[in-house]
C-alpha atoms as a PDB file:
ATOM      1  CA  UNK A   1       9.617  14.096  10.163  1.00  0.00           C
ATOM      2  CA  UNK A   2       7.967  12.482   7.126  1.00  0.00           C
ATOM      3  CA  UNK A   3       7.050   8.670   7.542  1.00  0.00           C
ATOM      4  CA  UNK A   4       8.207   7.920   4.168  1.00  0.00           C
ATOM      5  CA  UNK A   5       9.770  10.257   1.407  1.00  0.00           C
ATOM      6  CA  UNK A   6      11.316  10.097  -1.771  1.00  0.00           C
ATOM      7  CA  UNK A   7      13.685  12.778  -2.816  1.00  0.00           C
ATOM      8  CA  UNK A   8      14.553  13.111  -6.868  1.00  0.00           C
ATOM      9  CA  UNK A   9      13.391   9.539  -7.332  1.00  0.00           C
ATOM     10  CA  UNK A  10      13.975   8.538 -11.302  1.00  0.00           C
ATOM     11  CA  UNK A  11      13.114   5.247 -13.011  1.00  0.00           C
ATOM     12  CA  UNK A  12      14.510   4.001 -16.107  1.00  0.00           C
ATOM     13  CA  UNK A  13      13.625   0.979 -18.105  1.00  0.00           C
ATOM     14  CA  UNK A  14      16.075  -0.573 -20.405  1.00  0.00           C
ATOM     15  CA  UNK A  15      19.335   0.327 -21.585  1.00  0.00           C
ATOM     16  CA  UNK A  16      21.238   2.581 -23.587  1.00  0.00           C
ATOM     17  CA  UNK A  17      22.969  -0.579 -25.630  1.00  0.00           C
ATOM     18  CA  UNK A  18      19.507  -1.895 -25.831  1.00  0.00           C
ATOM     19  CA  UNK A  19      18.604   1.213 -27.611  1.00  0.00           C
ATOM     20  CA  UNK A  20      15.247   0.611 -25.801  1.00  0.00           C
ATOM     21  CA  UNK A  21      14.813   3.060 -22.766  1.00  0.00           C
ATOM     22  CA  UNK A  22      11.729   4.502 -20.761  1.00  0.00           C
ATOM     23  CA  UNK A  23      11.609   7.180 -18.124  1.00  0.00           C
ATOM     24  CA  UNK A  24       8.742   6.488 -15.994  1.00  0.00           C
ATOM     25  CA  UNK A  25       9.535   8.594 -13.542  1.00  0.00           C
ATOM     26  CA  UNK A  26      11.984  11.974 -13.664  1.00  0.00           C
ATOM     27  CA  UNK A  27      13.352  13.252 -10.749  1.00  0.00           C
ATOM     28  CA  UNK A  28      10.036  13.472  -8.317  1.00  0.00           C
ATOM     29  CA  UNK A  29      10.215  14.440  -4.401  1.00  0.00           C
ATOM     30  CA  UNK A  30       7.451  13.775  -2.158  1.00  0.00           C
ATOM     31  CA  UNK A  31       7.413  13.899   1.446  1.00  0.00           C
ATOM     32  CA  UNK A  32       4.628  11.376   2.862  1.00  0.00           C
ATOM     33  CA  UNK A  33       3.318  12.329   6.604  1.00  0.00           C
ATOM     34  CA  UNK A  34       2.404   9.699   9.425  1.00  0.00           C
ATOM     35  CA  UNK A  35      -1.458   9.566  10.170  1.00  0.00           C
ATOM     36  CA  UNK A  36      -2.606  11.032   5.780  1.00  0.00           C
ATOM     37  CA  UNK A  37      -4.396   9.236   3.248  1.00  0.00           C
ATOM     38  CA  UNK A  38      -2.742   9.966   0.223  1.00  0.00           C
ATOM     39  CA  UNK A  39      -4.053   9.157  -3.487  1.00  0.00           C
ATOM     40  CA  UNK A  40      -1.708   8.726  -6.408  1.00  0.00           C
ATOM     41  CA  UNK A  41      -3.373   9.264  -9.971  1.00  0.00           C
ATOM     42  CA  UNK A  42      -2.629   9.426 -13.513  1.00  0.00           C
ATOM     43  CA  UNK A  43      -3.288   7.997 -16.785  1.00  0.00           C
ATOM     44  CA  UNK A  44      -1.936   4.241 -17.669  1.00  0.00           C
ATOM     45  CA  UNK A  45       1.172   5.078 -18.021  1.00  0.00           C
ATOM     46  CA  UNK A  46       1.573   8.514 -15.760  1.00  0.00           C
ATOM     47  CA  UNK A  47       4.281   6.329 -13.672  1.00  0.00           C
ATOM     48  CA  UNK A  48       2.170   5.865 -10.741  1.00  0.00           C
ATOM     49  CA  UNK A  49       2.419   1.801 -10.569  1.00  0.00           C
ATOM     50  CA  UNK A  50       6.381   2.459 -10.870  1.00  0.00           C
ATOM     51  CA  UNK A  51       6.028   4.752  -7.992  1.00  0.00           C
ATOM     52  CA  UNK A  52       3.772   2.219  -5.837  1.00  0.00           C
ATOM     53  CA  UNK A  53       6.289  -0.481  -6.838  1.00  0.00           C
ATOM     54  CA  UNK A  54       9.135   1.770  -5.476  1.00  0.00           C
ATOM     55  CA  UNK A  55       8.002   2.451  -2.656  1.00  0.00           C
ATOM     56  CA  UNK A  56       6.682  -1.185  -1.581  1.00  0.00           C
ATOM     57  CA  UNK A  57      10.237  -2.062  -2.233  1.00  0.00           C
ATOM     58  CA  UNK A  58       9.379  -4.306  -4.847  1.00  0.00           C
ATOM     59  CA  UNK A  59      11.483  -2.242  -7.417  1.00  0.00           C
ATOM     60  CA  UNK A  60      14.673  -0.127  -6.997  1.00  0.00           C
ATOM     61  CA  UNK A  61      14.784   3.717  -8.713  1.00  0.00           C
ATOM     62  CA  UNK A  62      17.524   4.323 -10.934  1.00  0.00           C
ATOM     63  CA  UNK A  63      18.517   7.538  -9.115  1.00  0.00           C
ATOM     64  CA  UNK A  64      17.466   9.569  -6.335  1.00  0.00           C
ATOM     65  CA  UNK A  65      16.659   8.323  -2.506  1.00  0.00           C
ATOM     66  CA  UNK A  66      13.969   6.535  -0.931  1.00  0.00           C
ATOM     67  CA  UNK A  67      13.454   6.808   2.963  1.00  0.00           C
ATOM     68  CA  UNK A  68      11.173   4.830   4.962  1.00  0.00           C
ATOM     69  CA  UNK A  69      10.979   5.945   8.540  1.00  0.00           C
ATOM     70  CA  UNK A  70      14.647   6.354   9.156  1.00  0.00           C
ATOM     71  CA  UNK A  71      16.343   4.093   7.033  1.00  0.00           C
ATOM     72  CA  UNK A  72      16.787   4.698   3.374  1.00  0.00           C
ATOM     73  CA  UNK A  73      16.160   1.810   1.229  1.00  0.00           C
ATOM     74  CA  UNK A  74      17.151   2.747  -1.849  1.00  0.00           C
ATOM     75  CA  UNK A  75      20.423   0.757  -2.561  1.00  0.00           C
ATOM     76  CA  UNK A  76      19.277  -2.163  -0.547  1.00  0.00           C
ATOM     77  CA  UNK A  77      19.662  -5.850  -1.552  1.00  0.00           C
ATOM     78  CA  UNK A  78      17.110  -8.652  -2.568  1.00  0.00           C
ATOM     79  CA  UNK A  79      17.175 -10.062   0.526  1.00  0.00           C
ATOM     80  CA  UNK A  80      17.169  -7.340   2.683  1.00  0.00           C
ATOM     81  CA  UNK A  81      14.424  -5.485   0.589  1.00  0.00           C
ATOM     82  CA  UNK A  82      12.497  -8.590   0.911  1.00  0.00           C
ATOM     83  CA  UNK A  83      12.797  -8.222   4.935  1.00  0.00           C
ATOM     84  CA  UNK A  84      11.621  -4.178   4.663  1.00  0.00           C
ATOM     85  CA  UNK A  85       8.403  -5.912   3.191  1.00  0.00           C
ATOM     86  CA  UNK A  86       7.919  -7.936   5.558  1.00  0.00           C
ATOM     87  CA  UNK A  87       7.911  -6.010   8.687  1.00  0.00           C
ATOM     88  CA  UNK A  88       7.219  -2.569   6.872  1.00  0.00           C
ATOM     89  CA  UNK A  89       4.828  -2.046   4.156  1.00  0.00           C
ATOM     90  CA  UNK A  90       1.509  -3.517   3.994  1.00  0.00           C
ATOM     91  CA  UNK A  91      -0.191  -3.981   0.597  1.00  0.00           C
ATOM     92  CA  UNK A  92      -3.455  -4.148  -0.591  1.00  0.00           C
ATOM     93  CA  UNK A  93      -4.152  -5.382  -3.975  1.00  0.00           C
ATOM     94  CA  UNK A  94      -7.328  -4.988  -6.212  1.00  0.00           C
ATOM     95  CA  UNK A  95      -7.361  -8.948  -6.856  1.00  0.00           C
ATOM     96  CA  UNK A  96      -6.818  -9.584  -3.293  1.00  0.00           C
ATOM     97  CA  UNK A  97      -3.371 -11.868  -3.751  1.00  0.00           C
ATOM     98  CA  UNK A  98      -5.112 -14.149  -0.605  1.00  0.00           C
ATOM     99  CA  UNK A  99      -4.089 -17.864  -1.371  1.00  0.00           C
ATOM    100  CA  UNK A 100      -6.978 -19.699  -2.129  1.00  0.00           C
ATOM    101  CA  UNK A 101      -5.995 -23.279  -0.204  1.00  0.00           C
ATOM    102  CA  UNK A 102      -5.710 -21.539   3.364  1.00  0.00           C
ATOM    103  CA  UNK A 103      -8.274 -20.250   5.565  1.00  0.00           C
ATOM    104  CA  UNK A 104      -8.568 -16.938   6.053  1.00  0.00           C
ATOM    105  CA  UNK A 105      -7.208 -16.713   9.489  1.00  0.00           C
ATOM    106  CA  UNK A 106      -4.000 -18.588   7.650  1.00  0.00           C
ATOM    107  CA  UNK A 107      -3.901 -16.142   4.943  1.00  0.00           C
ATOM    108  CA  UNK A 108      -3.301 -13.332   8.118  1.00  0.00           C
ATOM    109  CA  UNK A 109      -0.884 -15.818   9.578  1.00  0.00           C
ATOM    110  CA  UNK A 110       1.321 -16.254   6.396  1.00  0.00           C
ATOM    111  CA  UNK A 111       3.252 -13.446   7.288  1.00  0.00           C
ATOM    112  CA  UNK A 112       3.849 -14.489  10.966  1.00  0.00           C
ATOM    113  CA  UNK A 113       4.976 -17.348  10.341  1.00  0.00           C
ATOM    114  CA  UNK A 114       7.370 -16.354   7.673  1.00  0.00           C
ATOM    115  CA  UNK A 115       9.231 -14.040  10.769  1.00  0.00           C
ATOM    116  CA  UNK A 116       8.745 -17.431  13.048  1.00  0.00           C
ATOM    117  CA  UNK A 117       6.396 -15.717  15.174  1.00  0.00           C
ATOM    118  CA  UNK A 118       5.071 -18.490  17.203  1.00  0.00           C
ATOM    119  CA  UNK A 119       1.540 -20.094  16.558  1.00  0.00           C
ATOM    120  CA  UNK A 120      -0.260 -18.817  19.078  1.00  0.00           C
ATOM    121  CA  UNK A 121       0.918 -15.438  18.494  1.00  0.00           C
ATOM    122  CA  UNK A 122       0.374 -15.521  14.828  1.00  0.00           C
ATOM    123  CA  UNK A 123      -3.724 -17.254  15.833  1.00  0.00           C
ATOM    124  CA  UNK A 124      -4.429 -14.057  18.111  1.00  0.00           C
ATOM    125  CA  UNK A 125      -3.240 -11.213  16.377  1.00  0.00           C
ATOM    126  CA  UNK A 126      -5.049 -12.369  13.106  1.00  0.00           C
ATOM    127  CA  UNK A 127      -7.768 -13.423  15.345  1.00  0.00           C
ATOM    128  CA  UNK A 128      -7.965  -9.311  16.509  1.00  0.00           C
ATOM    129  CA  UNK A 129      -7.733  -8.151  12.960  1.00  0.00           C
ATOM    130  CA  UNK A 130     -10.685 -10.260  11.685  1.00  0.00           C
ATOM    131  CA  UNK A 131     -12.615  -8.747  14.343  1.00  0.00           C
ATOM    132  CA  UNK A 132     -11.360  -5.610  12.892  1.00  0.00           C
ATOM    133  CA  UNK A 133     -12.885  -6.008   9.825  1.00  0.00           C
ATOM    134  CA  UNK A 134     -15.892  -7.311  10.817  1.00  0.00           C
ATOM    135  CA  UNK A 135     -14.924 -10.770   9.474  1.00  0.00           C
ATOM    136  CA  UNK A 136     -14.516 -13.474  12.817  1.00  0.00           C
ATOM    137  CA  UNK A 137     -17.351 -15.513  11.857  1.00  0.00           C
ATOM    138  CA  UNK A 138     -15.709 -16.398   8.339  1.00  0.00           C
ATOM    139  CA  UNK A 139     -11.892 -16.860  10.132  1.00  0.00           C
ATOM    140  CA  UNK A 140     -12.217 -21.029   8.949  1.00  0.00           C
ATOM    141  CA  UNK A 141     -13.737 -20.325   5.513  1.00  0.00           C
ATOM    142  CA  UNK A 142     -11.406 -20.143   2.102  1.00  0.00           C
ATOM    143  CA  UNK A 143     -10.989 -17.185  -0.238  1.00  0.00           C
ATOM    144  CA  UNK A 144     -13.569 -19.047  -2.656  1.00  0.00           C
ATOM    145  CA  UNK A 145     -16.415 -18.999   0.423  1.00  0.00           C
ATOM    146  CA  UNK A 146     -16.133 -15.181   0.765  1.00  0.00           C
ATOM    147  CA  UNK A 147     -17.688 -12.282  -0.994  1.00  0.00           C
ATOM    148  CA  UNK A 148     -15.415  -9.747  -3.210  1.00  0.00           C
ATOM    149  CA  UNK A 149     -15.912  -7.555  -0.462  1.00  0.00           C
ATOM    150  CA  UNK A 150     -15.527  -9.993   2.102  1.00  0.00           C
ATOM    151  CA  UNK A 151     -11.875 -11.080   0.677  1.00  0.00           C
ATOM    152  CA  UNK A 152     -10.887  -7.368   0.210  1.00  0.00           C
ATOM    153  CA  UNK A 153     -11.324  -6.816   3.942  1.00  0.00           C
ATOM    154  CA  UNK A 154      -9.518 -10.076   4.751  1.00  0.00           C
ATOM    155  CA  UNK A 155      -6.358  -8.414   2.609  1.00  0.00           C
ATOM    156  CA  UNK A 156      -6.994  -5.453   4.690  1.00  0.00           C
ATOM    157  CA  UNK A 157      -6.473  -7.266   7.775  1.00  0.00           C
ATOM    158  CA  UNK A 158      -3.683  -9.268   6.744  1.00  0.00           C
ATOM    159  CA  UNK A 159      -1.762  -5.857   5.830  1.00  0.00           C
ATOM    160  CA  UNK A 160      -2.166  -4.693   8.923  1.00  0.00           C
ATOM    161  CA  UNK A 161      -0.484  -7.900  10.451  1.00  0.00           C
ATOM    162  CA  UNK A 162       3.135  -7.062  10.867  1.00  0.00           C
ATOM    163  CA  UNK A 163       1.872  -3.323  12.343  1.00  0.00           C
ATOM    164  CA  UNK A 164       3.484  -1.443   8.961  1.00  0.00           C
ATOM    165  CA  UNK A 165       4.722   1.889   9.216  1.00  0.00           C
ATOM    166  CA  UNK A 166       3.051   2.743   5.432  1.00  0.00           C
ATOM    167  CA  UNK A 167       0.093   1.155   3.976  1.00  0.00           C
ATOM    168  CA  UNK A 168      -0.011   0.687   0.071  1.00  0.00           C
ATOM    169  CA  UNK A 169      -3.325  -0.136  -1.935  1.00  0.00           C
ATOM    170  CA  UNK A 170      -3.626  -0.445  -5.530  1.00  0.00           C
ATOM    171  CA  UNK A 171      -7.046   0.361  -6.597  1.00  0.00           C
ATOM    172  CA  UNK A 172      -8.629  -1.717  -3.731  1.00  0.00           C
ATOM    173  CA  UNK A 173     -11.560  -0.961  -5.155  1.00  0.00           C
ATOM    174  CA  UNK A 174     -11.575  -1.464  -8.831  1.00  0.00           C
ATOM    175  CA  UNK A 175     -13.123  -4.997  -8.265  1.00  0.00           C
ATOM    176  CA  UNK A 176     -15.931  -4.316  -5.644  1.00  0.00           C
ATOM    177  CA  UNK A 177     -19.382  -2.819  -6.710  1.00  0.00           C
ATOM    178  CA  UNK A 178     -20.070   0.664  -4.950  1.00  0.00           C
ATOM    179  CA  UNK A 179     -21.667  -0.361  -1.794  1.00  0.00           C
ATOM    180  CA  UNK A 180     -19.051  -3.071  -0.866  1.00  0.00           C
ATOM    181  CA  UNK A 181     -16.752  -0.403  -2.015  1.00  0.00           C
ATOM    182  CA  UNK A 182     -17.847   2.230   0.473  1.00  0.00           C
ATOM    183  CA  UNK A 183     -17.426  -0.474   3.087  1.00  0.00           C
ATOM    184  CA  UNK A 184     -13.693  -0.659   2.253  1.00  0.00           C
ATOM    185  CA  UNK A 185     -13.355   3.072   1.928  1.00  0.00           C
ATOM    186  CA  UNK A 186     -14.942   3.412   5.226  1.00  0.00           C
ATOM    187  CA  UNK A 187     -11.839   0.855   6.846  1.00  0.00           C
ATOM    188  CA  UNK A 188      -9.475   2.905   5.555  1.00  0.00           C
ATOM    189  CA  UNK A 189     -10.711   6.095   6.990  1.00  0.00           C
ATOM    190  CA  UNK A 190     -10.656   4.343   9.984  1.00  0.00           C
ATOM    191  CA  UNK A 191      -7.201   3.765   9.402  1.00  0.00           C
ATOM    192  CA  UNK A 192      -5.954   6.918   9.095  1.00  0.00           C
ATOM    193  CA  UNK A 193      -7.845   8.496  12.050  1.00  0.00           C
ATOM    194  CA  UNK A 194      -5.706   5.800  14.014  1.00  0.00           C
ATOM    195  CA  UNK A 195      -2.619   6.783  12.512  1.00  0.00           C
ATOM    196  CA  UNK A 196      -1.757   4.888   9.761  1.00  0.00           C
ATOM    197  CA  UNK A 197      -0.482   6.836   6.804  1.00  0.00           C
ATOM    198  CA  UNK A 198      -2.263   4.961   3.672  1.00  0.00           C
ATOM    199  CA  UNK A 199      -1.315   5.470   0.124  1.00  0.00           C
ATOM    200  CA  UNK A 200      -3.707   4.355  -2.529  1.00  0.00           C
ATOM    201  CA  UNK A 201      -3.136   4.487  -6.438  1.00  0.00           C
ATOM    202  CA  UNK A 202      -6.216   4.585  -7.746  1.00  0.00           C
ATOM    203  CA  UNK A 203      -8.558   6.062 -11.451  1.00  0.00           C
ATOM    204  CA  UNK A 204     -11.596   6.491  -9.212  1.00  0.00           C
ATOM    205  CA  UNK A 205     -12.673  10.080  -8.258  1.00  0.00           C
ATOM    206  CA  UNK A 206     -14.172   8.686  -5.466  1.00  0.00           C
ATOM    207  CA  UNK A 207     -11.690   7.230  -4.101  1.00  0.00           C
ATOM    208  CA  UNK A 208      -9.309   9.962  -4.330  1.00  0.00           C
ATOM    209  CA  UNK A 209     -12.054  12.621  -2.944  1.00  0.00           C
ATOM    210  CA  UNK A 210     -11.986  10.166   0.720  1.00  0.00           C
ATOM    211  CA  UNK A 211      -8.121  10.595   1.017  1.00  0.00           C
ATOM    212  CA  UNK A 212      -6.120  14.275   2.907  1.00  0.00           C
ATOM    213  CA  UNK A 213      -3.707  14.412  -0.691  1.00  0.00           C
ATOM    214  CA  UNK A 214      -4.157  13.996  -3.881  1.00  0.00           C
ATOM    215  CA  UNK A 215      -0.980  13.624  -6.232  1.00  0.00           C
ATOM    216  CA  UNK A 216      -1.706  13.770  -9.938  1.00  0.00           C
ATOM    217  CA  UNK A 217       1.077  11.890 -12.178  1.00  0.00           C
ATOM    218  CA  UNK A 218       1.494  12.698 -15.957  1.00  0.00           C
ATOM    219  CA  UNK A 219       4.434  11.204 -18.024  1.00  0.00           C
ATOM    220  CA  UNK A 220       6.540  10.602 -14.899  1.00  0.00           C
ATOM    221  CA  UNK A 221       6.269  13.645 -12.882  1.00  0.00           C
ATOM    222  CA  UNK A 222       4.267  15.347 -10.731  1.00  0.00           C
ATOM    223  CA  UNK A 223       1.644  18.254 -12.068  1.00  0.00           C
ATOM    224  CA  UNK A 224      -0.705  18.876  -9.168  1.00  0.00           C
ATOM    225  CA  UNK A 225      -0.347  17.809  -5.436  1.00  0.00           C
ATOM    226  CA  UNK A 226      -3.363  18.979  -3.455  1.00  0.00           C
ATOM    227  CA  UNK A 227      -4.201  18.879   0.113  1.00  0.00           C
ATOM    228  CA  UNK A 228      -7.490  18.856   1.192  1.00  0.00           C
ATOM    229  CA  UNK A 229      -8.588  21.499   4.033  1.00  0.00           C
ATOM    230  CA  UNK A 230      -9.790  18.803   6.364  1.00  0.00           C
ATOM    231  CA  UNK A 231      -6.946  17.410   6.600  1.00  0.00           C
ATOM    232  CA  UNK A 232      -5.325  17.171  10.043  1.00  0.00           C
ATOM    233  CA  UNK A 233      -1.403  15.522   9.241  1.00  0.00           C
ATOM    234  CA  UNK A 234       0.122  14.225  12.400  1.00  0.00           C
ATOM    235  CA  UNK A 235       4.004  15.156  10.757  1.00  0.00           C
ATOM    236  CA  UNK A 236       5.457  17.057   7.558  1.00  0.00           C
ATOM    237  CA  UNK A 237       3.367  16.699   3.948  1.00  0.00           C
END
């Protein structure tokens, strides 16, 4: 059983009164498998940000279903969408989205303490991440004290917080010069041979040559979805 799938997904912007109306995506199915790296590419405007949006549950489609693990999400509400975010998605962003007045051992916390996991709780399990990452000697410093590269493995770790079933990045890299970048590439192979299914949207050839499947968006919809022979899925692609 996939670990996330969306089955004749469609977005649609606007209205018909409006009389202004886009289709960014039309009707796609994709079956995502636990333990795959999967890249999502496309030109600007291919509907791969819609897709990433949809299935962080920051945007509903206008048709079709969207499963993640066994519930399907597509139809939720604000609040309860809000909640699937929380405890079930973790996102990586190219600007890193880490808030520059806490530490980063808060910025891991934030979360937490959101769910009113107690402190101690909340101190330890960021604590483990940072180690993760290679970052525990920088756990008291701010954003603004930390490399690029240093800050995107900080948002790493801080996805990873709330042990997601899916992990979404959106070109995690575009920021980072190609050494740093490798570093990050390298954590989320790491990922994926523990498990985690990671989904990254991304221009970079690179990028998508590291990951098990490579989806190719054009005008909403889906023209090439390859998997590479190495790849070892742990369920259904």
């Amino acid at each position: 059983m996939p670990i996330a799938s969306v089955q004749r997904l469609s977005k649609v912007y606007g209205t018909t009164a409006s009389g202004v109306r886009v289709v960014a995506l039309r009707g796609i199915s994709i079956d995502f498998a636990e333990g795959v790296s999967v890249a999502i590419r496309g030109q600007s405007g291919s509907g791969k940000s819609t897709l990433l949006n949809v299935l962080g549950c920051l945007d509903r489609p206008t048709s079709g279903c969207y499963i993640l693990g066994d519930q399907d999400v597509s139809n939720l509400s604000d609040d309860e969408l809000s909640a699937i975010r929380g405890r079930r998605i973790g996102f990586v962003f190219q600007n890193f989205n880490l808030i520059p007045q806490l530490t980063i051992r808060e910025n891991l916390e934030v979360p937490l303490f959101y769910q009113g996991c107690p402190p101690k709780v909340r101190q330890e399990k960021a604590d483990r991440l940072l180690e993760t990452v290679g970052l525990s000697d920088r756990s008291h410093h701010r954003p603004t004290q930390l490399s690029g590269g240093q800050q995107q493995r900080a948002a790493i770790a801080r996805s990873l917080i709330n042990d997601p079933l899916i992990v979404l990045a959106d070109e995690p890299t575009g920021n980072l010069d190609s050494a740093t970048g490798e570093r990050i590439l390298a954590i989320f192979d790491d990922l994926r041979h523990q498990g985690r299914t990671v989904i990254v949207v991304t221009h970079e050839e690179e990028v998508a040559s590291r990951c098990d499947r490579r989806i190719t968006l054009r005008d909403g919809e889906i023209i090439d979805d390859v998997l590479a022979i190495a790849a070892t899925p742990t369920g259904a692609v």
